[in-house]
PDB file of N, CA and C in Angstrom:
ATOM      1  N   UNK A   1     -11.650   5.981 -14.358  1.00  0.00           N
ATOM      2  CA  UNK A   1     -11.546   4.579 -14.021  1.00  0.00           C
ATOM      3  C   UNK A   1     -12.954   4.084 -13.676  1.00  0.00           C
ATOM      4  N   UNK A   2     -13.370   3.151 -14.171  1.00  0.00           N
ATOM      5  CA  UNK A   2     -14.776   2.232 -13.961  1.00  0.00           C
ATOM      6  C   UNK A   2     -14.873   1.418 -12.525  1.00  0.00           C
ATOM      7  N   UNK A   3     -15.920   1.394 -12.111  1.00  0.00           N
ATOM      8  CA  UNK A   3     -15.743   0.535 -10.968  1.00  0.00           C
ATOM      9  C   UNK A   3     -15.531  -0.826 -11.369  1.00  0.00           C
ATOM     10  N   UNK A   4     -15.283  -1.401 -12.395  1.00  0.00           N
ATOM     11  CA  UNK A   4     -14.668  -2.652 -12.066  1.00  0.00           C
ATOM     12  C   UNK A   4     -13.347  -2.394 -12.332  1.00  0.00           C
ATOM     13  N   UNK A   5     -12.932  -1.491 -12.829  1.00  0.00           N
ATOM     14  CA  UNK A   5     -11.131  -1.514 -12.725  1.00  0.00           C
ATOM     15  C   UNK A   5     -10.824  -1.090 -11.679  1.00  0.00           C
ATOM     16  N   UNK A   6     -11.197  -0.061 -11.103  1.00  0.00           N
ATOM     17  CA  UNK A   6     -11.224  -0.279  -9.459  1.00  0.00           C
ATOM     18  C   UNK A   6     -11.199  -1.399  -8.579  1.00  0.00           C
ATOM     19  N   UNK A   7     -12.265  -2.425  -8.524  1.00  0.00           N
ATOM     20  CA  UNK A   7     -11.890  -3.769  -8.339  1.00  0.00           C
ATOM     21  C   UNK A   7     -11.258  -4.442  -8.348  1.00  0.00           C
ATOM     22  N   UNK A   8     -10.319  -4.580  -9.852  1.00  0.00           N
ATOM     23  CA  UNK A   8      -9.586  -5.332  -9.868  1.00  0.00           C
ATOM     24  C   UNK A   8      -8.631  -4.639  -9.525  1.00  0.00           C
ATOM     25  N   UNK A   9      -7.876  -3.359  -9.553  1.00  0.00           N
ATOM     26  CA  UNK A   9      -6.551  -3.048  -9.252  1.00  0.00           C
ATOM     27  C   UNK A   9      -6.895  -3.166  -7.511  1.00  0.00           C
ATOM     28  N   UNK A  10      -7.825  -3.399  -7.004  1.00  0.00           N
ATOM     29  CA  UNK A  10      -8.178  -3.059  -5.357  1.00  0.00           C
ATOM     30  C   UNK A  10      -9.021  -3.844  -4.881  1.00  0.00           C
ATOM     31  N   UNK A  11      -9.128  -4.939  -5.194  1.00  0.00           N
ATOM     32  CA  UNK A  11      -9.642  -6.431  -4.879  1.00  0.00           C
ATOM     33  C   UNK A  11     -10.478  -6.341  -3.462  1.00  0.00           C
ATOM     34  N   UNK A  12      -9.648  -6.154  -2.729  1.00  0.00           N
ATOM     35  CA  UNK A  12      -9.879  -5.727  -0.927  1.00  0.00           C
ATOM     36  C   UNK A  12     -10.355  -4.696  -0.404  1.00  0.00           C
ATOM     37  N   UNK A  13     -10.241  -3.736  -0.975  1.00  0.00           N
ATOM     38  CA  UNK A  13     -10.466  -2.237  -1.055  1.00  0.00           C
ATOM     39  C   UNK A  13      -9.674  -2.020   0.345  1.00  0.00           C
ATOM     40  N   UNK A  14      -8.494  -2.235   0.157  1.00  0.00           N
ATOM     41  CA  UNK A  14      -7.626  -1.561   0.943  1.00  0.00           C
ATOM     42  C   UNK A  14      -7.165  -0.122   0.964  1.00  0.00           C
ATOM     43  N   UNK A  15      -7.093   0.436  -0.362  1.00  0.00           N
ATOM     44  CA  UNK A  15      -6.803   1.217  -0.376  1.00  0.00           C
ATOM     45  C   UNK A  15      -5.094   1.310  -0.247  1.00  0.00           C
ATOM     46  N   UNK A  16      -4.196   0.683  -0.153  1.00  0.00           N
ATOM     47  CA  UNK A  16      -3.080   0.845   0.026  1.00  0.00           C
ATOM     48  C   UNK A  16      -2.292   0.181  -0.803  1.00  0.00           C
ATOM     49  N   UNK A  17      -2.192   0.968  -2.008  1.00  0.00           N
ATOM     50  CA  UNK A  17      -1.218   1.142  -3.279  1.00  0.00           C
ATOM     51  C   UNK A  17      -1.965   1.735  -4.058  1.00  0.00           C
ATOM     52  N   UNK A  18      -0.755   2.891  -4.524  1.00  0.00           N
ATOM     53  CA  UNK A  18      -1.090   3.793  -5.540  1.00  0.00           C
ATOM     54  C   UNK A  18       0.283   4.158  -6.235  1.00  0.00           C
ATOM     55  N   UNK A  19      -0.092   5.080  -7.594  1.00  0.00           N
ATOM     56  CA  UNK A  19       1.152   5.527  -8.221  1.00  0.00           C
ATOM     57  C   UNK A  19       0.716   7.098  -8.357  1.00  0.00           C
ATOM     58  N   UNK A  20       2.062   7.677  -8.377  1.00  0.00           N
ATOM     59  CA  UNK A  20       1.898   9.089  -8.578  1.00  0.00           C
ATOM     60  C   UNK A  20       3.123   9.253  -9.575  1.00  0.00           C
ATOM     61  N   UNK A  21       2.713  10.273 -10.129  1.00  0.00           N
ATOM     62  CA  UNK A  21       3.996  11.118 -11.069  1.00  0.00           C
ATOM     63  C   UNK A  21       4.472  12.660 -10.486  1.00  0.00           C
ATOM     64  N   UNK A  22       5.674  12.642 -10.457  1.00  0.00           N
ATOM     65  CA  UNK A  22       6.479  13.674  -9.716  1.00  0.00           C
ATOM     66  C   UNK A  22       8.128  14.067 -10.509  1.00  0.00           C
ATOM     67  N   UNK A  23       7.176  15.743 -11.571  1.00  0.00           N
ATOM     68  CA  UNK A  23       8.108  16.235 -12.217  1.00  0.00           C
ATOM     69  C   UNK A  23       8.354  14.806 -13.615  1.00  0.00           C
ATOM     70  N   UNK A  24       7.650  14.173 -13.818  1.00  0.00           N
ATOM     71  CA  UNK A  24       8.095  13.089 -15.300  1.00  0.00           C
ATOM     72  C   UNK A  24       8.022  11.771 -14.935  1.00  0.00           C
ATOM     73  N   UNK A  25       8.179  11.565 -13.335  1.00  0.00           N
ATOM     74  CA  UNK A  25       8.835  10.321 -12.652  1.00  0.00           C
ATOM     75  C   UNK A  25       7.783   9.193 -12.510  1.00  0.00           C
ATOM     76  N   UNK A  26       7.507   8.713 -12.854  1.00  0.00           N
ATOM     77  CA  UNK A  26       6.454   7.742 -12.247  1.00  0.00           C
ATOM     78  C   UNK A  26       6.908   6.698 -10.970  1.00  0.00           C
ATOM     79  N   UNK A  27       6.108   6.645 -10.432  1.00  0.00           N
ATOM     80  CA  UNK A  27       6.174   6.298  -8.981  1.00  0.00           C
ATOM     81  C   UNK A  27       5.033   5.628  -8.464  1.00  0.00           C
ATOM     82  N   UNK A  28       5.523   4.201  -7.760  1.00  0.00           N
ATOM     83  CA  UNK A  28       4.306   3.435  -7.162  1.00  0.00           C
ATOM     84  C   UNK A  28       4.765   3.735  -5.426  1.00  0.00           C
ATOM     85  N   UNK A  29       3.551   3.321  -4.744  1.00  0.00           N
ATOM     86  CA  UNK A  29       3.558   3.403  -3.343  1.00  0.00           C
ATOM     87  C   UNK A  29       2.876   2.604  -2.671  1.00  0.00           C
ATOM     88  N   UNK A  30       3.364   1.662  -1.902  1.00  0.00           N
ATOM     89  CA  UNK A  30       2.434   0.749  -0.828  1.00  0.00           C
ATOM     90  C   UNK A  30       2.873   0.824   0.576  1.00  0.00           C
ATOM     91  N   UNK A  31       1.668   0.993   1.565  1.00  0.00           N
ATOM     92  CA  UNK A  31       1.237   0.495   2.515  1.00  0.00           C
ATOM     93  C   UNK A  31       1.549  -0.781   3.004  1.00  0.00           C
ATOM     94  N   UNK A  32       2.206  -1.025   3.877  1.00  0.00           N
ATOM     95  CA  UNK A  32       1.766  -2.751   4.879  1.00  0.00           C
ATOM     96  C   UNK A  32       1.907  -2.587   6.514  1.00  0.00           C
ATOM     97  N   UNK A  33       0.756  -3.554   6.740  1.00  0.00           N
ATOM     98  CA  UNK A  33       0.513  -3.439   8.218  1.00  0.00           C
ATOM     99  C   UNK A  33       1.351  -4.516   8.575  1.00  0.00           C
ATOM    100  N   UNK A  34       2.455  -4.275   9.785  1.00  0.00           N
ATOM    101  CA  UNK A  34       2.884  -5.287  10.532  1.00  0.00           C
ATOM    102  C   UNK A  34       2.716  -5.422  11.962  1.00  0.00           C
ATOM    103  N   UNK A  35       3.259  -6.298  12.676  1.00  0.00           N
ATOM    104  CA  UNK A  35       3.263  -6.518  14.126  1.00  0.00           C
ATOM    105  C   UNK A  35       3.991  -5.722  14.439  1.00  0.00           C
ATOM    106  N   UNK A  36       3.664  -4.801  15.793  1.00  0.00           N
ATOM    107  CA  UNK A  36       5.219  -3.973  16.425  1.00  0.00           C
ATOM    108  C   UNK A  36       6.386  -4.301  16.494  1.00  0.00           C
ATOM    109  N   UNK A  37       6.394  -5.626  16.071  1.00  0.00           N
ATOM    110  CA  UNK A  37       7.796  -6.236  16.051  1.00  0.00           C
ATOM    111  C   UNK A  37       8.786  -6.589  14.133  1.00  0.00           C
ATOM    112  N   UNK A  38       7.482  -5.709  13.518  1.00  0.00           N
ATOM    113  CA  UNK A  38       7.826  -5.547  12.479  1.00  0.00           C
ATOM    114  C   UNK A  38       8.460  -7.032  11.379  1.00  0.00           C
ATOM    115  N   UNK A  39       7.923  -7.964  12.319  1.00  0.00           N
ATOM    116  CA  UNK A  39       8.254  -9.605  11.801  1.00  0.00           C
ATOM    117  C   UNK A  39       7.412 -10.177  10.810  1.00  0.00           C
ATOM    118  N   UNK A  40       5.488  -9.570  11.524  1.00  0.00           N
ATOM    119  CA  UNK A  40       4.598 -10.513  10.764  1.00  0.00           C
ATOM    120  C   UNK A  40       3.622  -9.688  10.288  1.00  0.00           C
ATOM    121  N   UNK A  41       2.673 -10.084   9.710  1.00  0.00           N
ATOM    122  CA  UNK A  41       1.285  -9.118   9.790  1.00  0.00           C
ATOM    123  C   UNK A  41       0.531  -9.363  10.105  1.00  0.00           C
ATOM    124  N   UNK A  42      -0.041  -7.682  10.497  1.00  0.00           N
ATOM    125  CA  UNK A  42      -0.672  -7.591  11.778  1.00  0.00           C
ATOM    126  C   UNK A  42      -1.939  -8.343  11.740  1.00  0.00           C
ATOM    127  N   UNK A  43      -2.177  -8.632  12.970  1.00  0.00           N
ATOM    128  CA  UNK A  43      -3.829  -9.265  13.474  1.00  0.00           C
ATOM    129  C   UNK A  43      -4.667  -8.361  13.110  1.00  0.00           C
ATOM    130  N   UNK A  44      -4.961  -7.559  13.685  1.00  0.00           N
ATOM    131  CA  UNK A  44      -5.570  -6.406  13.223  1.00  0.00           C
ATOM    132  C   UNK A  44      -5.281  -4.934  12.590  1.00  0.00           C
ATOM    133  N   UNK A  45      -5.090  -4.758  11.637  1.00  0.00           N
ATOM    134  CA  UNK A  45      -4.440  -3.678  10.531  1.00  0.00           C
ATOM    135  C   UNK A  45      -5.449  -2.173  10.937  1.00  0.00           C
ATOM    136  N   UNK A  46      -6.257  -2.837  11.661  1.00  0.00           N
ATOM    137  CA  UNK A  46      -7.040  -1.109  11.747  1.00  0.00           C
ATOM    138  C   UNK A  46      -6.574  -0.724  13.369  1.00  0.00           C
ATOM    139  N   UNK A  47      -5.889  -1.578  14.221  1.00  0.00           N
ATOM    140  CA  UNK A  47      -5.521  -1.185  15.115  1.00  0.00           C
ATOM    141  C   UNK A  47      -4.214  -0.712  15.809  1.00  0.00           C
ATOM    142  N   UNK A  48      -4.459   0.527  15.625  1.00  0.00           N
ATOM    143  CA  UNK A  48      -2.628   1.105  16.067  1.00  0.00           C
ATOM    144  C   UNK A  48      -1.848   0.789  17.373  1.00  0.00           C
ATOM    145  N   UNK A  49      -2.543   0.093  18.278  1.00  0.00           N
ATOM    146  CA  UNK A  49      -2.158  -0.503  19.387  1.00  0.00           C
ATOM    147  C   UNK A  49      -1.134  -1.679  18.974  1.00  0.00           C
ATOM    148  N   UNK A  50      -1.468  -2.134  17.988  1.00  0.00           N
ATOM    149  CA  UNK A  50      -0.980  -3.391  17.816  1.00  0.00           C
ATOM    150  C   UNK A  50      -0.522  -3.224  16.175  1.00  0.00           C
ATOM    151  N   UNK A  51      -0.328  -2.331  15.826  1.00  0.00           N
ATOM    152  CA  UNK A  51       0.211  -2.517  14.526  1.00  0.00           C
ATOM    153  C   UNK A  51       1.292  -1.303  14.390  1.00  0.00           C
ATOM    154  N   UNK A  52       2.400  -1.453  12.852  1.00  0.00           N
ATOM    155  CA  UNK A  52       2.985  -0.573  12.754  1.00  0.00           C
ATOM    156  C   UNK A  52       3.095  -0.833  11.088  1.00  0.00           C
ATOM    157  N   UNK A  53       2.753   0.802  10.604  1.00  0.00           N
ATOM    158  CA  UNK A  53       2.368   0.517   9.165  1.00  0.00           C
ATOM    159  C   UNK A  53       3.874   1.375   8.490  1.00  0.00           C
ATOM    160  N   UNK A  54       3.897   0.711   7.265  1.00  0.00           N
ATOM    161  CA  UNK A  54       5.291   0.860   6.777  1.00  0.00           C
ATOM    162  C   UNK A  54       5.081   1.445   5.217  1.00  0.00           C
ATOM    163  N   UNK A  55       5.666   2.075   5.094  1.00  0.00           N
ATOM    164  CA  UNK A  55       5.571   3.190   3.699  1.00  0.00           C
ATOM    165  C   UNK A  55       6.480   2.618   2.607  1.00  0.00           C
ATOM    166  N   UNK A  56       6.191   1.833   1.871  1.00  0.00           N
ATOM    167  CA  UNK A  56       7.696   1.930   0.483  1.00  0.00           C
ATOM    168  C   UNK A  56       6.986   2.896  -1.089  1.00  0.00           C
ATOM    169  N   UNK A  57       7.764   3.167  -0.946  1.00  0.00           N
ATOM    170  CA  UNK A  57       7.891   4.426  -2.180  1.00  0.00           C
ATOM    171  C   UNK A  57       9.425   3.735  -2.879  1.00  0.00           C
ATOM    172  N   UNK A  58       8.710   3.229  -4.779  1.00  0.00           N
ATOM    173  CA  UNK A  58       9.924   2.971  -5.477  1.00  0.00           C
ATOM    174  C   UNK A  58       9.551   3.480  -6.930  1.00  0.00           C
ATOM    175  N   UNK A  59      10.383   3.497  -7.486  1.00  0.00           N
ATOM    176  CA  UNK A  59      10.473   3.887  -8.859  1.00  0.00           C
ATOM    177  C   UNK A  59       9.746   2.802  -9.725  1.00  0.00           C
ATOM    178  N   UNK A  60       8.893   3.061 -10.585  1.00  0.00           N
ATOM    179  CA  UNK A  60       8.019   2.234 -11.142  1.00  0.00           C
ATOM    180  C   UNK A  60       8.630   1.350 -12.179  1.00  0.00           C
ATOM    181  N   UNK A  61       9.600   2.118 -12.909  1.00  0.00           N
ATOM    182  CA  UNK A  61      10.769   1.545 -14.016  1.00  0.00           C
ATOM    183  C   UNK A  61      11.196   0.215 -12.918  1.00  0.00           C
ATOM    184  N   UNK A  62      11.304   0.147 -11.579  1.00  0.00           N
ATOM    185  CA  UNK A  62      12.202  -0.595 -10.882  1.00  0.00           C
ATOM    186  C   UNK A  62      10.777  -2.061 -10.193  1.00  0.00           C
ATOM    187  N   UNK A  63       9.821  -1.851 -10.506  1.00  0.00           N
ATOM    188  CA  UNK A  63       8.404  -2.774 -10.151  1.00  0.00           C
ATOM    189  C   UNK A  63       9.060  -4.380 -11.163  1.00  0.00           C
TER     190      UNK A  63
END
């Protein structure tokens, strides 16, 4: 991958979404930072005091 396709799939360089393959399966995965109250997002995403980060894992056929 080139650093500008890097870029564009990662604009922010968050780092949080990726796909993996498992046994044939293709599979995407994202990251999101919310409020401890799991309502909004977070103020600050690098701070675990105040944030709670949430995992979805889905089937890519299903994107």
């Amino acid at each position: 991958m080139t650093d500008l396709e890097r870029t564009e799939h990662d604009p922010y360089s968050e780092h949080d979404f990726g796909s993996v393959s498992v046994d044939g399966t293709n599979l995407f995965w994202k990251i999101d930072y919310y409020d401890l109250s799991l309502q909004y997002g977070s103020n600050d995403p690098s701070d675990p005091a105040q944030t709670a980060r949430v995992l979805t894992i889905m089937l890519a056929e299903e994107y």
